[in-house]
Protein backbone atom coordinates (compact mmCIF):
# COMPACT_ATOMS: atom_id res chain seq x y z
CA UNK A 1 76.10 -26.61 38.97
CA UNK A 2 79.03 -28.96 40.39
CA UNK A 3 81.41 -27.85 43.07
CA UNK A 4 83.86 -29.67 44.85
CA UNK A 5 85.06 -28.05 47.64
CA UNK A 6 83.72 -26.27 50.71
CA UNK A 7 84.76 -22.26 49.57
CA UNK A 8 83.47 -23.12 45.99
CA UNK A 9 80.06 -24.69 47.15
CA UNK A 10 79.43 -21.44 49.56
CA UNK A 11 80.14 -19.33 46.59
CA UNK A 12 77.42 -20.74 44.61
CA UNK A 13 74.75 -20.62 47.24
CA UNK A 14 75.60 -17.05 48.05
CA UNK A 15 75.78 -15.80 44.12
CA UNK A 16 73.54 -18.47 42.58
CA UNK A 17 71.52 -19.74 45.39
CA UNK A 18 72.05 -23.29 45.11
CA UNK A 19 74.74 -25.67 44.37
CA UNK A 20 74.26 -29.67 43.41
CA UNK A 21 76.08 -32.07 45.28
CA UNK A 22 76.72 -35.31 42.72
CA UNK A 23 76.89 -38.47 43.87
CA UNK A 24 77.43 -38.60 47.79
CA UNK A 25 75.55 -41.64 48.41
CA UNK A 26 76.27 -44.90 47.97
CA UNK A 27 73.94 -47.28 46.49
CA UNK A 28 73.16 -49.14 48.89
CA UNK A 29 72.64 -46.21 51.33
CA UNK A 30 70.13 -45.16 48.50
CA UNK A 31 68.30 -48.66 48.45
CA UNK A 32 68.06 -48.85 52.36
CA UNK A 33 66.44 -45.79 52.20
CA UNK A 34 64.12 -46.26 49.72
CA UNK A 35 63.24 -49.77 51.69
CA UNK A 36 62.37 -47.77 54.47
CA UNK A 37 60.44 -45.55 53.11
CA UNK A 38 58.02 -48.54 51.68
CA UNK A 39 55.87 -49.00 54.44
CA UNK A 40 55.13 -45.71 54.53
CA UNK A 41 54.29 -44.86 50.91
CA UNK A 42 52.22 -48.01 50.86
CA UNK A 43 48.53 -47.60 50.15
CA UNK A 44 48.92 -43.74 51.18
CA UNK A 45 46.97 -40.84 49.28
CA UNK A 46 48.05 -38.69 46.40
CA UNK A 47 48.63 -35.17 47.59
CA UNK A 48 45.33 -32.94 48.59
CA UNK A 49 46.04 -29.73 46.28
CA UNK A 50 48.35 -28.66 43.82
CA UNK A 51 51.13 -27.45 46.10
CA UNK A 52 51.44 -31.26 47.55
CA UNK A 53 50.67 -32.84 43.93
CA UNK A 54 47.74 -34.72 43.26
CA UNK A 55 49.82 -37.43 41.56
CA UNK A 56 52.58 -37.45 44.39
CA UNK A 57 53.21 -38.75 47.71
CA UNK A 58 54.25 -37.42 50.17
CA UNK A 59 55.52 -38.86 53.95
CA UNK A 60 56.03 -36.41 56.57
CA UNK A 61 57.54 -36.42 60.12
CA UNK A 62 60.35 -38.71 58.85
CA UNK A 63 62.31 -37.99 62.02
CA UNK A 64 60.12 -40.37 64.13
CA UNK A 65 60.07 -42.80 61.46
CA UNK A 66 63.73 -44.27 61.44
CA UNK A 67 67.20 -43.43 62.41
CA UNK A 68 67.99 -43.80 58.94
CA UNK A 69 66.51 -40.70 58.15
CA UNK A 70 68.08 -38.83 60.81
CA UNK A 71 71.21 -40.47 59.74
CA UNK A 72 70.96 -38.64 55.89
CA UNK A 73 69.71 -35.28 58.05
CA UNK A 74 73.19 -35.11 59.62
CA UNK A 75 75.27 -35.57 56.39
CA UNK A 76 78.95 -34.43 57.05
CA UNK A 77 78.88 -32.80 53.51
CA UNK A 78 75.45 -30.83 54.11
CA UNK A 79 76.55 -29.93 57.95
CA UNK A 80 80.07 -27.97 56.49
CA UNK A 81 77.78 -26.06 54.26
CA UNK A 82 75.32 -25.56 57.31
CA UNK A 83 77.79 -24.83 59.85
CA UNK A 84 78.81 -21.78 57.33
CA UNK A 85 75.28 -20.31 56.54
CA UNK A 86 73.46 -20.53 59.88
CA UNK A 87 74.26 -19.89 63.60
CA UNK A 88 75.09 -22.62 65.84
CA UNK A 89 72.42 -24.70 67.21
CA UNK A 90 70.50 -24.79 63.58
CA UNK A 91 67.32 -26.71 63.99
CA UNK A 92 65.83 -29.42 61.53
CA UNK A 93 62.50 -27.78 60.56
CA UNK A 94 61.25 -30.76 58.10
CA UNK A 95 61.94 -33.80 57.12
CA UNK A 96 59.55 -35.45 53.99
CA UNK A 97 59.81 -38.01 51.23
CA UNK A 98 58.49 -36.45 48.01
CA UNK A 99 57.79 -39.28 45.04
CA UNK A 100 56.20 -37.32 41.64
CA UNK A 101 54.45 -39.93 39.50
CA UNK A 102 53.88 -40.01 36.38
CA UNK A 103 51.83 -37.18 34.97
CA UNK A 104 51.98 -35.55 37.46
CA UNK A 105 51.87 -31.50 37.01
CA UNK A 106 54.45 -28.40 37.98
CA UNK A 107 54.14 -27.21 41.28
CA UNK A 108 53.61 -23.49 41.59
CA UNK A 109 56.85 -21.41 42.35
CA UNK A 110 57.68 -21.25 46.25
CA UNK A 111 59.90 -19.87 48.52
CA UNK A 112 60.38 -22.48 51.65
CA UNK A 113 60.96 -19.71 54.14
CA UNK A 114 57.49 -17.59 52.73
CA UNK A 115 55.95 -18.30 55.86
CA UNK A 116 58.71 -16.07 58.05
CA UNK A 117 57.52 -12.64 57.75
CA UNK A 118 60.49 -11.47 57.44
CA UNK A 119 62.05 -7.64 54.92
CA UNK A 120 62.87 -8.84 51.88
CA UNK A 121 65.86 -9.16 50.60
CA UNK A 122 67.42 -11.00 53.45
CA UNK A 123 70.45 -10.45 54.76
CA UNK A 124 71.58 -13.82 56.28
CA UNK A 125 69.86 -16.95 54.80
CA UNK A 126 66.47 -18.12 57.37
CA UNK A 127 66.30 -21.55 56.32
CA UNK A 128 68.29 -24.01 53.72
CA UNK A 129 66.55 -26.61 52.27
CA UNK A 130 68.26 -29.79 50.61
CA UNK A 131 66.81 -32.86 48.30
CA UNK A 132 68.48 -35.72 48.32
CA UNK A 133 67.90 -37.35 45.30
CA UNK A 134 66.31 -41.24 45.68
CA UNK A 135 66.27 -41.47 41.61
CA UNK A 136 68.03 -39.91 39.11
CA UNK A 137 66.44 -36.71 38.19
CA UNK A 138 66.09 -35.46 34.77
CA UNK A 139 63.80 -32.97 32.57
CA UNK A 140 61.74 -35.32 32.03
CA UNK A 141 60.76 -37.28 35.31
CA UNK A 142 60.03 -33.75 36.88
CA UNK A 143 63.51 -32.51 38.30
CA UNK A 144 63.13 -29.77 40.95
CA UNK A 145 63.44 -26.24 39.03
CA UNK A 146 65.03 -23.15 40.26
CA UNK A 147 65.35 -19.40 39.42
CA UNK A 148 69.02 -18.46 40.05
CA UNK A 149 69.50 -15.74 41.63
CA UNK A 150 65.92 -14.64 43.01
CA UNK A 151 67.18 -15.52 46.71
CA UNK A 152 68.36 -11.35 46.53
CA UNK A 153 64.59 -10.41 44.86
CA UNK A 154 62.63 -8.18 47.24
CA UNK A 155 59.02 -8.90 47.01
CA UNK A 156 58.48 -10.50 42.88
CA UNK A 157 56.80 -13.63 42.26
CA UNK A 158 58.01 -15.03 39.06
CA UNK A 159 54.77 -14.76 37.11
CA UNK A 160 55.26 -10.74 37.26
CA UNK A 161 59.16 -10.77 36.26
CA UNK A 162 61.20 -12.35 33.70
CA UNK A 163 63.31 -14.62 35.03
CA UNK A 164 65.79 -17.59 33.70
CA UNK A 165 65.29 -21.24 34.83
CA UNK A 166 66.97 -24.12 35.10
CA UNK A 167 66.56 -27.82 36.15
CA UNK A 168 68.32 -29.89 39.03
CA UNK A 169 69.51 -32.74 36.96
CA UNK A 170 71.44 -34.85 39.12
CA UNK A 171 72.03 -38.69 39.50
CA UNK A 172 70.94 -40.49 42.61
CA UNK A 173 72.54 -40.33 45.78
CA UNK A 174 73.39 -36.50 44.76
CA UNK A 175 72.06 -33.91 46.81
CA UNK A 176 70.66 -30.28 46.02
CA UNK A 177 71.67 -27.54 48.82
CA UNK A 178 69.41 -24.23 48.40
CA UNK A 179 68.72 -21.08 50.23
CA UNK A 180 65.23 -21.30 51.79
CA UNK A 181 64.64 -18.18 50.15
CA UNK A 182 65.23 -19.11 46.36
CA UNK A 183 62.28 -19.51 44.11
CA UNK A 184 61.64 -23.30 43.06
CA UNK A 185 59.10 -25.59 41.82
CA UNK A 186 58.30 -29.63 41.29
CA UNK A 187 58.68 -30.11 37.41
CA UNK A 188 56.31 -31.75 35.64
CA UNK A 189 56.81 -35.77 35.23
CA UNK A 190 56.47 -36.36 31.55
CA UNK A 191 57.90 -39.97 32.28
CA UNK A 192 57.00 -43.55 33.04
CA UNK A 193 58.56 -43.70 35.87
CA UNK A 194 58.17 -42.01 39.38
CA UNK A 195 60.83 -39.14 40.88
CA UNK A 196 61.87 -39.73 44.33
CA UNK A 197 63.52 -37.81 46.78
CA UNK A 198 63.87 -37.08 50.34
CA UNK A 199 64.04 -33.38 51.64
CA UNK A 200 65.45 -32.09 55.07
CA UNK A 201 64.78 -28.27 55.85
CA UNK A 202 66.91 -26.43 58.09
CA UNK A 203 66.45 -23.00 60.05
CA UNK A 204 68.14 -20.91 62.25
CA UNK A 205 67.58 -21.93 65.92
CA UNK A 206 65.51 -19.11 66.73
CA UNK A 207 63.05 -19.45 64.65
CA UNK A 208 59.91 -22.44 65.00
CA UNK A 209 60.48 -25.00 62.99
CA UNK A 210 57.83 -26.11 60.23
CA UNK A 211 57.30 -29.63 62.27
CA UNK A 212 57.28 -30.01 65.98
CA UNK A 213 60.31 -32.20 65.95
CA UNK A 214 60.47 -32.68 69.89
CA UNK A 215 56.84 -34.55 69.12
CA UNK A 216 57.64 -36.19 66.46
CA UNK A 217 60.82 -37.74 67.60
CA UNK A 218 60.76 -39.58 71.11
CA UNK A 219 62.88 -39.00 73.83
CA UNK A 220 63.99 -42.55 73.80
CA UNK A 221 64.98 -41.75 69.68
CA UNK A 222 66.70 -38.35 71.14
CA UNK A 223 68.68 -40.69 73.43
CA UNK A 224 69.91 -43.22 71.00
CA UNK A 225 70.76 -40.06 68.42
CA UNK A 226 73.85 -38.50 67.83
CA UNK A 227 74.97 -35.16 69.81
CA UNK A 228 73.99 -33.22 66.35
CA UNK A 229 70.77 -34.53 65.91
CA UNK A 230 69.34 -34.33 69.38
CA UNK A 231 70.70 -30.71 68.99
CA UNK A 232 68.74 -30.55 65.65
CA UNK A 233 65.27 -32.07 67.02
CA UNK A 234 65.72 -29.24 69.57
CA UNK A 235 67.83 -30.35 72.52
CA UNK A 236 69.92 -27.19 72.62
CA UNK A 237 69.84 -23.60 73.39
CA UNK A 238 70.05 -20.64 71.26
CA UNK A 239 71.45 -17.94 74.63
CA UNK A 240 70.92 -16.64 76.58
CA UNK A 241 67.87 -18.92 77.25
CA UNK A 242 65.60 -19.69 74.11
CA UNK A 243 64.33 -23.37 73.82
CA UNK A 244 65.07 -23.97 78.06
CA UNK A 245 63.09 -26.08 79.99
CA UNK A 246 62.24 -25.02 84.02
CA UNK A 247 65.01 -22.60 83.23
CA UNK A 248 67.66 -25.28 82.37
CA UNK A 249 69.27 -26.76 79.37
CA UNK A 250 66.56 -29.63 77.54
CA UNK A 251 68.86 -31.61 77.64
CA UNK A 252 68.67 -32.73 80.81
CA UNK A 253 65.85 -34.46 80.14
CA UNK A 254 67.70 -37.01 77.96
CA UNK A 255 71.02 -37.06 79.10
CA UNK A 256 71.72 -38.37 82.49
CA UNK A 257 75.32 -37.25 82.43
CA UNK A 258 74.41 -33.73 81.36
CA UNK A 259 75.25 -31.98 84.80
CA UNK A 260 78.64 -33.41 85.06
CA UNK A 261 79.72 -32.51 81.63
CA UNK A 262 81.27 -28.96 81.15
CA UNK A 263 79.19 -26.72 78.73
CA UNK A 264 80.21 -23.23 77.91
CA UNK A 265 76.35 -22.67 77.58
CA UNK A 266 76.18 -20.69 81.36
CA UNK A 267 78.75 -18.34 80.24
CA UNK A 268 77.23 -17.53 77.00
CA UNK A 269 74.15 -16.98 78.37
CA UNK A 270 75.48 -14.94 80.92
CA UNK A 271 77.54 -12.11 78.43
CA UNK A 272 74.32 -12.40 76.22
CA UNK A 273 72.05 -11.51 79.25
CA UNK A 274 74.66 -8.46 80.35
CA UNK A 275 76.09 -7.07 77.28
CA UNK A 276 73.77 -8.62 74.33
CA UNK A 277 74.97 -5.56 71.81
CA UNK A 278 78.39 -6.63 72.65
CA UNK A 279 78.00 -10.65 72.84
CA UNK A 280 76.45 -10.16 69.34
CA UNK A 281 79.09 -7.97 67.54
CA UNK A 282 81.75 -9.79 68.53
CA UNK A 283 80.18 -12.84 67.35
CA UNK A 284 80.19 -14.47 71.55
CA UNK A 285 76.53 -15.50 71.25
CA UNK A 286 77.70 -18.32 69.08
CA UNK A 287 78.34 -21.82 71.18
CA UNK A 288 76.70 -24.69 72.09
């Protein structure tokens, strides 16, 4: 599924789940982050089960690993879409490298937000999950599958429902945006060649995040970071007062000119505390 603008691409998401992205990075973006990943990938294991792949690797923690990966988890085309579908103050919850070699086998169909105990069907999306796509992806190098629509199912698994499926084939540099609650899978690779991608997960900023970003990433990265990514690694606050440190903002632990800026943080934090059915209907809770 193509879209092109920002109305059309929420659209999908909400009705189909998903939407593909084609064709946002250039190549040489692409290539730099493919070099970077090298070191990494080098002489590492093949996944330990199924779920990882036993013929895939798989680098984690990519957020302490280069600003060039932080760089891709703040793209201004995935941050519109995020900015619509979560509150303010979103956190990243994961950041991986995923390369399927050949022969390798179909991962089993997952949800990435199974492990928030939370009524299904949601209501407002937990988590959205994107895959930036390294190399092209096709049927036959093992192109990320998804069931349209199951983001609304209750509690089905796929293996006790019919269903319809479909394949993310997309060129490199294009990216696939998905609710964390849509059921998806690793294809198989049937090809001679490998299948390599890059996947931030997002979720809403009051809920823990699959990796402890504030360990992964050093203060010193936090510093040299952009305003949204320190924000995403965790420097923020969801009010009145979740993710504070000695009872103050986090980050005054980076930013040396943090008490002499003006945040509207205090006053949020202060309608939340004294009217929270109030600060949340009208929609007040939301700020930095």
């Amino acid at each position: 599924m193509d879209a092109t603008d920002l109305p059309t691409r929420l659209t999908a998401i909400h009705d189909e789940g998903y939407v593909i992205l084609p064709d946002l990075l250039p190549p040489a973006q692409v290539e730099e982050l493919t070099r970077a990943l090298e070191p990494y990938e080098r002489d590492r294991p093949m996944g330990r089960n199924q779920f990882e792949g036993e013929r895939s690797h798989r680098v984690y923690s990519l957020a302490g690993k280069g600003s060039v990966f932080l760089q891709l988890a703040e793209n201004a085309h995935v941050m519109s879409l995020l900015d619509a579908l979560l509150l303010p103050n979103f956190l990243l919850s994961n950041l991986q490298s995923i390369r399927l070699h050949p022969g390798e086998t179909a991962q089993p169909w997952h949800t990435d937000d199974t492990f928030y105990p939370a009524p299904r069907p949601l209501s407002t999306p937990l988590a959205i999950s994107v895959i930036w796509a390294l190399e092209d992806f096709t049927e036959e190098n093992g192109a990320t599958e998804l069931i349209p629509g199951s983001h609304r199912w209750g509690t089905e698994h796929p293996d006790t429902r019919e269903h319809q499926e479909v394949a993310a084939i997309m060129p490199r540099g294009s990216a696939l945006v998905f609710n964390g609650a849509l059921w998806h899978r690793g294809g198989a690779n049937r090809s001679h060649r490998t299948r390599l991608c890059i996947s931030p997960q997002y979720c809403q900023a009051w809920l823990r995040p699959q990796e402890s970003q504030l360990l992964i990433a050093s203060r010193e990265t936090a510093r040299a970071a952009s305003p949204r990514v320190r924000s995403m690694l965790g420097y923020n606050i969801h009010p009145p007062f979740v993710g504070q440190v000695d009872g103050m903002h986090p980050l005054r632990l980076i930013d040396p000119t943090y008490r002499a800026a003006k945040s509207a943080a205090g006053e949020i934090a202060d309608r939340v505390l004294a009217r929270p059915e109030i600060a949340i209907a009208t929609g007040t809770a939301r700020g930095n």
